[in-house]
Protein backbone atom coordinates (compact mmCIF):
# COMPACT_ATOMS: atom_id res chain seq x y z
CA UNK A 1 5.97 -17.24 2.47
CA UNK A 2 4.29 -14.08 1.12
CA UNK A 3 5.71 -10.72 3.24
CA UNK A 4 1.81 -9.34 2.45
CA UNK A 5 -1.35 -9.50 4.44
CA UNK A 6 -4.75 -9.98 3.05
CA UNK A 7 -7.43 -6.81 3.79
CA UNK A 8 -10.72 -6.95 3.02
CA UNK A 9 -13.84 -4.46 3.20
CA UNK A 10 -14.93 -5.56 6.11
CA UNK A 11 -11.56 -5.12 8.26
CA UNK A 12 -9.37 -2.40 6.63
CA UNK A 13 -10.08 0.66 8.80
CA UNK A 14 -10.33 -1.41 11.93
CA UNK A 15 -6.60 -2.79 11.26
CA UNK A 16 -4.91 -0.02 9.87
CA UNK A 17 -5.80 2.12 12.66
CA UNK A 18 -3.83 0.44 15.30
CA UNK A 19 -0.81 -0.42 13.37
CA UNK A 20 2.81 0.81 14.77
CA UNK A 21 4.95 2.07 12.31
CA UNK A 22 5.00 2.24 8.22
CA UNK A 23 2.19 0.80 6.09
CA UNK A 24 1.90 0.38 2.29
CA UNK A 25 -1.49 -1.08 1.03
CA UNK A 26 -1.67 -2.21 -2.80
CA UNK A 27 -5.02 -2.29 -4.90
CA UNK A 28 -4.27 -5.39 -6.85
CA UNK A 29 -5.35 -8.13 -9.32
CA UNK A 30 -4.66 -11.36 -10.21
CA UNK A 31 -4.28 -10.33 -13.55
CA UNK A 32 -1.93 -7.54 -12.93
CA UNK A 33 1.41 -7.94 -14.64
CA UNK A 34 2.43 -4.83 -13.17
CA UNK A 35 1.25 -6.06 -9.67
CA UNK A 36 3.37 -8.66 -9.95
CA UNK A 37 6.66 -6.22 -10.76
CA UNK A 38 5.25 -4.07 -7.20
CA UNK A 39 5.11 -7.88 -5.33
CA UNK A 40 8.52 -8.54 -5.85
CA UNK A 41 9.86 -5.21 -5.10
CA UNK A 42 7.28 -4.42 -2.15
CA UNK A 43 8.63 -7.60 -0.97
CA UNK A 44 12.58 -6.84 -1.15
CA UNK A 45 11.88 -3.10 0.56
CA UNK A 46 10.50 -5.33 3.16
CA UNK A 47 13.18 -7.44 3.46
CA UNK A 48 15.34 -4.08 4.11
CA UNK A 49 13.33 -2.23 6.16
CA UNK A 50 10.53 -2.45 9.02
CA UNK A 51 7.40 -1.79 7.35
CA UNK A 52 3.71 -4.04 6.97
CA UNK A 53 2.67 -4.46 3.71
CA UNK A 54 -0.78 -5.17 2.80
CA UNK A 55 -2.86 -5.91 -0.33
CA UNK A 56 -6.41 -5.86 -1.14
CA UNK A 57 -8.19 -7.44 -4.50
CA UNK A 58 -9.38 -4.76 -5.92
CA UNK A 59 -11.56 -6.61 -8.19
CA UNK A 60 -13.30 -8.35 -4.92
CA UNK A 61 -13.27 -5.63 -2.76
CA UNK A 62 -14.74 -2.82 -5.10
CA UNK A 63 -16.38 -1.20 -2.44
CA UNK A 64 -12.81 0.16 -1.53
CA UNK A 65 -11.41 -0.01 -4.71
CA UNK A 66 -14.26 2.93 -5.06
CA UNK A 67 -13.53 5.26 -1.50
CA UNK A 68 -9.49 5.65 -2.50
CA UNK A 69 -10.71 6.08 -6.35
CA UNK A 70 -8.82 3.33 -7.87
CA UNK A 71 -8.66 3.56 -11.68
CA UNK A 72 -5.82 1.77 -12.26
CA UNK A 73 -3.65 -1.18 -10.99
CA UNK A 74 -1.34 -1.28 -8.66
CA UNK A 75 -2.47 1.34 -6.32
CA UNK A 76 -0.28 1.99 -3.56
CA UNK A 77 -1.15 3.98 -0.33
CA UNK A 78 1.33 5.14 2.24
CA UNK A 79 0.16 4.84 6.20
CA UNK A 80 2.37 5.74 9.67
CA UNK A 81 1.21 4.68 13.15
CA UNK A 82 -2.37 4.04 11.96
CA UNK A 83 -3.18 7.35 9.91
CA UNK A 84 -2.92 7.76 6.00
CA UNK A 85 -0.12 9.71 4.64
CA UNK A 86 -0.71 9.86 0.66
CA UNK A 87 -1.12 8.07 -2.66
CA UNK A 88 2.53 6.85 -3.04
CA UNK A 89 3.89 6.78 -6.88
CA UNK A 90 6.85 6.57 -8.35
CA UNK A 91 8.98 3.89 -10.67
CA UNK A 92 9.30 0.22 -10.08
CA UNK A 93 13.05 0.75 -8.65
CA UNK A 94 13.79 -0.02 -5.32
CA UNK A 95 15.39 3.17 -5.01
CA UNK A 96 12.83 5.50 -6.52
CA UNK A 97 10.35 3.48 -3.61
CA UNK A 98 12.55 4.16 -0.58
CA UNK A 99 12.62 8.03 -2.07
CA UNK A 100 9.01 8.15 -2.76
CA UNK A 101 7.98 6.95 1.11
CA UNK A 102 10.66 8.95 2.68
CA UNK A 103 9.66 12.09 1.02
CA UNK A 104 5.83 11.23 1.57
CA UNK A 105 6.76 10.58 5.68
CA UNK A 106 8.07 14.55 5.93
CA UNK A 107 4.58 15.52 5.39
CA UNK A 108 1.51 15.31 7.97
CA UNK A 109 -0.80 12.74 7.71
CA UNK A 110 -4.22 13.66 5.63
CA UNK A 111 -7.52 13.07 5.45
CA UNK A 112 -8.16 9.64 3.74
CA UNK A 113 -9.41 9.95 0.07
């Protein structure tokens, strides 16, 4: 059982907006080798911690893929209590990840890209 869940266009603002707690959302692909790396590791974090992890095809959903400027795959994007915190980037280690969103969380919120 997959620890994502599926956003589309249509529904991503509306649903972000009234979640509790931490968020990451992932541009992805079905092609992505990467995305697969982030899938595994996305899913372990989660398995540690309370956050909601979402994905959206970024191949389907291009209208999106086009507002956070998406040029390349995976994308992740850091969210708290509904409002968007930053791009969040670092190495494929779960370590480097729990740094990269902790240090991300000590800043405000910003205006989404």
């Amino acid at each position: 059982m997959s620890v994502f869940q599926t956003l589309n266009t249509h529904e991503f603002h509306h649903v972000l907006e009234v979640q509790t707690g931490v968020s990451v959302v992932m541009f992805t692909s079905k092609g992505c080798g990467s995305c697969r790396v982030w899938t595994q590791l996305l899913t372990e974090y989660h398995n540690q911690h309370d956050i909601t992890i979402f994905e959206v095809d970024a191949e389907r959903d291009m209208a999106l893929t086009n507002e956070f400027e998406v040029f390349h795959l995976p994308a992740l994007f850091l969210y708290k209590g509904g409002q968007f915190h930053s791009p969040l980037q670092c190495e494929a280690q779960i370590v480097k990840l729990e740094n990269a969103i902790n240090d991300c969380l000590l800043a405000d919120a910003v205006d989404m890209p």
